[in-house]
C-alpha atoms as a PDB file:
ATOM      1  CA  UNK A   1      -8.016 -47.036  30.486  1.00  0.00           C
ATOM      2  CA  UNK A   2      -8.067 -43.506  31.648  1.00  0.00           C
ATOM      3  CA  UNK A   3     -11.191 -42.881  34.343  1.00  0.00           C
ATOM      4  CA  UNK A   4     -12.575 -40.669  31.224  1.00  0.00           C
ATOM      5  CA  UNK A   5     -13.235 -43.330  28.853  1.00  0.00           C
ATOM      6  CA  UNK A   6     -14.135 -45.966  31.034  1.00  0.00           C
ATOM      7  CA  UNK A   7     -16.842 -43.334  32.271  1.00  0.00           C
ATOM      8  CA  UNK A   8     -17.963 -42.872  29.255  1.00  0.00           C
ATOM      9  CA  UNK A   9     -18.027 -46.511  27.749  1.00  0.00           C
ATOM     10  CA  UNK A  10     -21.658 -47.558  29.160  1.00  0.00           C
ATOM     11  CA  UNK A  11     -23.111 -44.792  27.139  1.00  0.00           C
ATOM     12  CA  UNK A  12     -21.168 -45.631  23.885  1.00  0.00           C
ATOM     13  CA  UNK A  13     -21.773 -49.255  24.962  1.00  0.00           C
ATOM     14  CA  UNK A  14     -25.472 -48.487  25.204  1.00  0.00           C
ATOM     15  CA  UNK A  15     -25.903 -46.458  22.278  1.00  0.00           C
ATOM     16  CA  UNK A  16     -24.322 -48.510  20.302  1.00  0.00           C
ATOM     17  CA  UNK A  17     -26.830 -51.546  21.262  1.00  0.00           C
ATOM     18  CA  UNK A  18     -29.325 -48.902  20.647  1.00  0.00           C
ATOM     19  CA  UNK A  19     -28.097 -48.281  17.372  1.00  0.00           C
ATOM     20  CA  UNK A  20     -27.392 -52.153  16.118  1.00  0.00           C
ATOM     21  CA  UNK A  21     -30.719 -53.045  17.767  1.00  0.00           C
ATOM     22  CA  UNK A  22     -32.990 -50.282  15.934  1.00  0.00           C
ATOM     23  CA  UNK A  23     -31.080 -51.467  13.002  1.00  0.00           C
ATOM     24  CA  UNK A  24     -32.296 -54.900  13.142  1.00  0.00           C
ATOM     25  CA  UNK A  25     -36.030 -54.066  13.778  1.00  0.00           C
ATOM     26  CA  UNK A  26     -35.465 -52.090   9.944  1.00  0.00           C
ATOM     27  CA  UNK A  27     -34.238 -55.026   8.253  1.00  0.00           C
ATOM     28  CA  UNK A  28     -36.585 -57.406   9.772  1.00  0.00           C
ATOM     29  CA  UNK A  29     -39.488 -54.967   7.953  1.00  0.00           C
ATOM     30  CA  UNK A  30     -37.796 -54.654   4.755  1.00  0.00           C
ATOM     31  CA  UNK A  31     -40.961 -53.156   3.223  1.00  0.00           C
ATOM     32  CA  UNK A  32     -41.516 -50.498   5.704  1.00  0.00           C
ATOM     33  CA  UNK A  33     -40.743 -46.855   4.486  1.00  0.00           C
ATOM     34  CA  UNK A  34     -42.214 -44.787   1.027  1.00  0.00           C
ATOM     35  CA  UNK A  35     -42.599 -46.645  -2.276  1.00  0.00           C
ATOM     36  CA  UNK A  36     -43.693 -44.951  -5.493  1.00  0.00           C
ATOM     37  CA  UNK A  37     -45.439 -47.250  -8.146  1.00  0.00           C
ATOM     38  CA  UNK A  38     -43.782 -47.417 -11.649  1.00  0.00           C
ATOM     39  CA  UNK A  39     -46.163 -48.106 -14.219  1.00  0.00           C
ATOM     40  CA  UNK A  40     -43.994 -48.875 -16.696  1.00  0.00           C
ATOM     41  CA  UNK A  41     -43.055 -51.833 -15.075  1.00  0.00           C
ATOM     42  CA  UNK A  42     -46.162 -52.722 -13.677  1.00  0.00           C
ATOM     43  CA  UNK A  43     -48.773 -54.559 -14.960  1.00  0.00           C
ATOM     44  CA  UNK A  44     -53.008 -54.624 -14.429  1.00  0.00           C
ATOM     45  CA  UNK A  45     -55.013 -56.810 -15.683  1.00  0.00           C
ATOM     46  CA  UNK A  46     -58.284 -55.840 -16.254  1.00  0.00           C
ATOM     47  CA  UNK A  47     -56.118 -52.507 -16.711  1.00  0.00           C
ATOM     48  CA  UNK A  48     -56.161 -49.446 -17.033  1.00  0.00           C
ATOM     49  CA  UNK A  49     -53.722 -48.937 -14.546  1.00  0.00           C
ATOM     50  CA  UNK A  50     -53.810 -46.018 -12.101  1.00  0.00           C
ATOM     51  CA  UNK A  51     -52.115 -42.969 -13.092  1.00  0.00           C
ATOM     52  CA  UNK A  52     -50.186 -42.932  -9.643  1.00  0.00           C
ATOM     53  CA  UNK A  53     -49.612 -45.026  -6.233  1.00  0.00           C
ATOM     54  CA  UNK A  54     -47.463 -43.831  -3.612  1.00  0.00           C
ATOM     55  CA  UNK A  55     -47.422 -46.361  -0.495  1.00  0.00           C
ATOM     56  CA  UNK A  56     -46.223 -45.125   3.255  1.00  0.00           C
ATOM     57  CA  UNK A  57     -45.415 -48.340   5.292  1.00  0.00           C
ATOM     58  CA  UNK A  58     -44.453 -47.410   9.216  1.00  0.00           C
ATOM     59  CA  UNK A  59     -43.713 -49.950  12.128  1.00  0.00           C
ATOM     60  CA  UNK A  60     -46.856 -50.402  14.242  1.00  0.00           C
ATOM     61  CA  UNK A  61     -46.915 -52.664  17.518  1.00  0.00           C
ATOM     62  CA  UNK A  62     -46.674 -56.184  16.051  1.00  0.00           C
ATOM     63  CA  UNK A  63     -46.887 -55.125  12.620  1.00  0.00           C
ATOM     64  CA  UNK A  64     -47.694 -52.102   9.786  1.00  0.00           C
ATOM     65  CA  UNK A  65     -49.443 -49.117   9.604  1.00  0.00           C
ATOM     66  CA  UNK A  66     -50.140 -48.382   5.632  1.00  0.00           C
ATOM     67  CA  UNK A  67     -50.986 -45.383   3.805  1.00  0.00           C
ATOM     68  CA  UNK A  68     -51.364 -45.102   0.332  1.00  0.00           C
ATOM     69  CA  UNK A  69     -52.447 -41.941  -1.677  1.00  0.00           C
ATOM     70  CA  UNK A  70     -52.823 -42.235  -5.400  1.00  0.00           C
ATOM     71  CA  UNK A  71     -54.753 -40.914  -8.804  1.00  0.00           C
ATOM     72  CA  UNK A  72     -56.982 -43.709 -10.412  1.00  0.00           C
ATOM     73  CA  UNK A  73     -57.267 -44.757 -14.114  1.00  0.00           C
ATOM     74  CA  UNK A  74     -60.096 -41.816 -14.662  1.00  0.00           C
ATOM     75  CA  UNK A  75     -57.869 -38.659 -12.646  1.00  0.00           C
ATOM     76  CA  UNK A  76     -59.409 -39.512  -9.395  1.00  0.00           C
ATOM     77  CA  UNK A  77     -58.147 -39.079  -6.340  1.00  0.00           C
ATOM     78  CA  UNK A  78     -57.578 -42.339  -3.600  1.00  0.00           C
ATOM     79  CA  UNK A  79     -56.538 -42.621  -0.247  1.00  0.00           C
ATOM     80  CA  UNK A  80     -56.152 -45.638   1.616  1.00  0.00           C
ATOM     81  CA  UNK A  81     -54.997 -46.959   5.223  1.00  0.00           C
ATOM     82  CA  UNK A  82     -54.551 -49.607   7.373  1.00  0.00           C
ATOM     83  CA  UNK A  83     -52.976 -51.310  10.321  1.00  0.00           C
ATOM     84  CA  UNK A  84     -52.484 -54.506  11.021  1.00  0.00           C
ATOM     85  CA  UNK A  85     -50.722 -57.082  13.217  1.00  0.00           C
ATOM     86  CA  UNK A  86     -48.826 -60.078  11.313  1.00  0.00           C
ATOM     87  CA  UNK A  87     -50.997 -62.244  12.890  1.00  0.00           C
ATOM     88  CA  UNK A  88     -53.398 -63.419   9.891  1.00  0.00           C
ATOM     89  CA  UNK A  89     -56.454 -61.803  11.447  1.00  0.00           C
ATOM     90  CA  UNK A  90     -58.596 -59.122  10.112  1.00  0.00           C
ATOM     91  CA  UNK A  91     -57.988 -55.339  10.501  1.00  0.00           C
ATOM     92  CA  UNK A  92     -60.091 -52.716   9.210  1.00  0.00           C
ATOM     93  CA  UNK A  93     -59.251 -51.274   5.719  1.00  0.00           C
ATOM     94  CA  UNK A  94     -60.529 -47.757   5.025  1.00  0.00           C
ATOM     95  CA  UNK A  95     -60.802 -46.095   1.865  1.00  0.00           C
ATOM     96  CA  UNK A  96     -61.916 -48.114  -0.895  1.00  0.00           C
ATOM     97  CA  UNK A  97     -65.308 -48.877  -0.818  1.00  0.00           C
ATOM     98  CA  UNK A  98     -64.593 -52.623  -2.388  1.00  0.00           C
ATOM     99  CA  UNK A  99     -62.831 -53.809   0.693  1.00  0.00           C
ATOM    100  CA  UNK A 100     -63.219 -53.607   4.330  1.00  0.00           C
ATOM    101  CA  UNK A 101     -61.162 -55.479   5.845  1.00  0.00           C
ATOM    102  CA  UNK A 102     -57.128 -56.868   5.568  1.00  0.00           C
ATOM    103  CA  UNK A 103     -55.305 -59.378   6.834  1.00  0.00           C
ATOM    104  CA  UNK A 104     -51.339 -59.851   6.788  1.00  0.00           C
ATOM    105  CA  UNK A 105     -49.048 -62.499   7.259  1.00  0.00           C
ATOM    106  CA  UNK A 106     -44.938 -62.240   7.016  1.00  0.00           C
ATOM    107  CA  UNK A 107     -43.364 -64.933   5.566  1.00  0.00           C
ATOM    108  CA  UNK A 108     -39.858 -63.773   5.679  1.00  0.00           C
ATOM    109  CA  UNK A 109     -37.873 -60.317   6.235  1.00  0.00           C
ATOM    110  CA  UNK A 110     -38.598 -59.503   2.401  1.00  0.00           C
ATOM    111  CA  UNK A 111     -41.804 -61.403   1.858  1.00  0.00           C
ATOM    112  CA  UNK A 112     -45.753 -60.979   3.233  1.00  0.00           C
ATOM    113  CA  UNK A 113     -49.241 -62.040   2.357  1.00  0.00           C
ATOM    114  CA  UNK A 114     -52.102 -59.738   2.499  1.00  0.00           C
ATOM    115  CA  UNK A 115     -56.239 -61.135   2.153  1.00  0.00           C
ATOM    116  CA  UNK A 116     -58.424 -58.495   1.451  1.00  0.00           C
ATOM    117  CA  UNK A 117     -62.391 -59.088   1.684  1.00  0.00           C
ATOM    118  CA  UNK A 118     -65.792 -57.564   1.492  1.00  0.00           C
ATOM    119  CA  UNK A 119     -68.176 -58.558   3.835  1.00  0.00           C
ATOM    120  CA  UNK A 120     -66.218 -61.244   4.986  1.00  0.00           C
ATOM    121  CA  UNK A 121     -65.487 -62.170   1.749  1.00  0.00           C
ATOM    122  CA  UNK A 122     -61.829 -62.927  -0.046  1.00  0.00           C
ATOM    123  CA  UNK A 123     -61.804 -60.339  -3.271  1.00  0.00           C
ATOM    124  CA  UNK A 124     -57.664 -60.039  -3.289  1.00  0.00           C
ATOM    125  CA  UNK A 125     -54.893 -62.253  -2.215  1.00  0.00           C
ATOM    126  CA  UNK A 126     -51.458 -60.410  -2.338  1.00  0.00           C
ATOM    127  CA  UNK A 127     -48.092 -61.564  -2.282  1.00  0.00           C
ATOM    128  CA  UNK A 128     -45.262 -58.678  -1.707  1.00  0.00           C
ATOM    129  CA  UNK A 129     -41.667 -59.250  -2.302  1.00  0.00           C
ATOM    130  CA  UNK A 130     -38.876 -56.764  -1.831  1.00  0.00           C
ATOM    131  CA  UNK A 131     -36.010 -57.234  -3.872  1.00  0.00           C
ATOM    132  CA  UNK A 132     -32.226 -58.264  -2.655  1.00  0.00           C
ATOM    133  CA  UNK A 133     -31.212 -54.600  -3.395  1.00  0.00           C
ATOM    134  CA  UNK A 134     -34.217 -53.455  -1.029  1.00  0.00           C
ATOM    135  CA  UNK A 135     -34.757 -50.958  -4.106  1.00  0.00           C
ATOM    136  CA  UNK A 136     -37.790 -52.737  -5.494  1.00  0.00           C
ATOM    137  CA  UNK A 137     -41.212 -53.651  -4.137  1.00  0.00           C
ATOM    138  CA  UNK A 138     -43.327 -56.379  -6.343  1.00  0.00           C
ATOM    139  CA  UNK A 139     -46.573 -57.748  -5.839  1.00  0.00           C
ATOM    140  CA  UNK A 140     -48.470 -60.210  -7.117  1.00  0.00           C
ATOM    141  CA  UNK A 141     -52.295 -59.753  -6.916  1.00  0.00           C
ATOM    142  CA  UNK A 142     -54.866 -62.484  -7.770  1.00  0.00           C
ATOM    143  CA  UNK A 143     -58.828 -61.959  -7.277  1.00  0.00           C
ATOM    144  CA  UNK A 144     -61.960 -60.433  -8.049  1.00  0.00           C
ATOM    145  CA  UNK A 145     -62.773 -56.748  -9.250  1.00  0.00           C
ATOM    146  CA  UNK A 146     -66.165 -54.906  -7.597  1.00  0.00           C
ATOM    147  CA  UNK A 147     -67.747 -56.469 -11.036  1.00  0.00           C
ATOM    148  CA  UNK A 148     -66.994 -59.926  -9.965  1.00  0.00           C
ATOM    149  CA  UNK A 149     -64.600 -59.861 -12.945  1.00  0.00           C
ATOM    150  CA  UNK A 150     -60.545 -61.646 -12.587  1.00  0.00           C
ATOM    151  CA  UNK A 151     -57.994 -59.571 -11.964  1.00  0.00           C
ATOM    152  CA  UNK A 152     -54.602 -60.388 -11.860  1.00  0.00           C
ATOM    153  CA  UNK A 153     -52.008 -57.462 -11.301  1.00  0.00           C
ATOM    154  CA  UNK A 154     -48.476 -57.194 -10.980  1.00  0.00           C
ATOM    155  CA  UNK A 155     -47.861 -53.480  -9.268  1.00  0.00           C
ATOM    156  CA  UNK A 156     -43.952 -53.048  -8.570  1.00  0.00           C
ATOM    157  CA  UNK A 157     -42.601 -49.777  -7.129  1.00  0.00           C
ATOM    158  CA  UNK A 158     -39.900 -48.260  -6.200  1.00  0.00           C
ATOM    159  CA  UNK A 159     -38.280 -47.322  -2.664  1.00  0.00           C
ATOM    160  CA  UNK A 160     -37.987 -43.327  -2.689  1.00  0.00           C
END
């Protein structure tokens, strides 16, 4: 090995780890990045569904930071963000006026659960799954509207 390239090798050799490392922390967090909701494919229940939903997921220390921006059923404008931890506990949840709080749990490298409450109480359980392809977010949303109504929505969306 010429004194060049042995020189050089702990800087490959480092970037490289760099490199294989950084890209393990991205699959671990398959969700993390910019998803767009389709509505076609989605579905609400009570509906109407929201006109548009587009989600910003970035790494955090121990977990997410969330920011969604979106136009509701009647043309209004939403904004919401969070970040959380994966530890289960709650974090505070700013922007919609029917919940103040989140709480996340991973269950796998495609898979989390989300608890969302009001006063400290459960209005929406969420289950997210992101498809083998990584192309497809889907989540599965059971609990109660700001009526006290059911709701049980399937919003999927896609990664941009």
């Amino acid at each position: 090995m010429s004194k060049q390239i042995r020189s050089a090798f702990p800087i490959v050799f480092g970037l490289a780890v760099v490199l294989v490392g950084s890209g393990a922390v991205q699959a671990a967090d398959n969700w993390l990045g910019t998803w767009k909701l389709n509505v076609a494919k989605s579905k609400y229940s009570p509906g109407p569904a929201p006109k548009s939903n587009t989600s910003k997921y970035e790494a955090s220390e121990g977990g997410m930071k969330g920011v969604t921006d979106g136009v509701d059923a009647e043309g209004k404008p939403t904004h919401n963000e969070f970040t959380v931890k994966y530890d289960g506990k709650d974090y505070p949840y700013k922007g919609n006026p029917n919940v103040d709080t989140i709480a996340v749990k991973r269950i796998d490298d495609d898979t989390y659960e989300a608890t969302l409450k009001s006063k400290g109480k459960v209005t929406l359980t969420s289950r997210t799954l992101i498809s083998k392809d990584g192309k497809t977010r889907t989540q599965t949303q059971t609990g109660t509207d700001a009526k006290g109504g059911a709701v049980n929505n399937t919003p999927v969306f896609d990664r941009q």
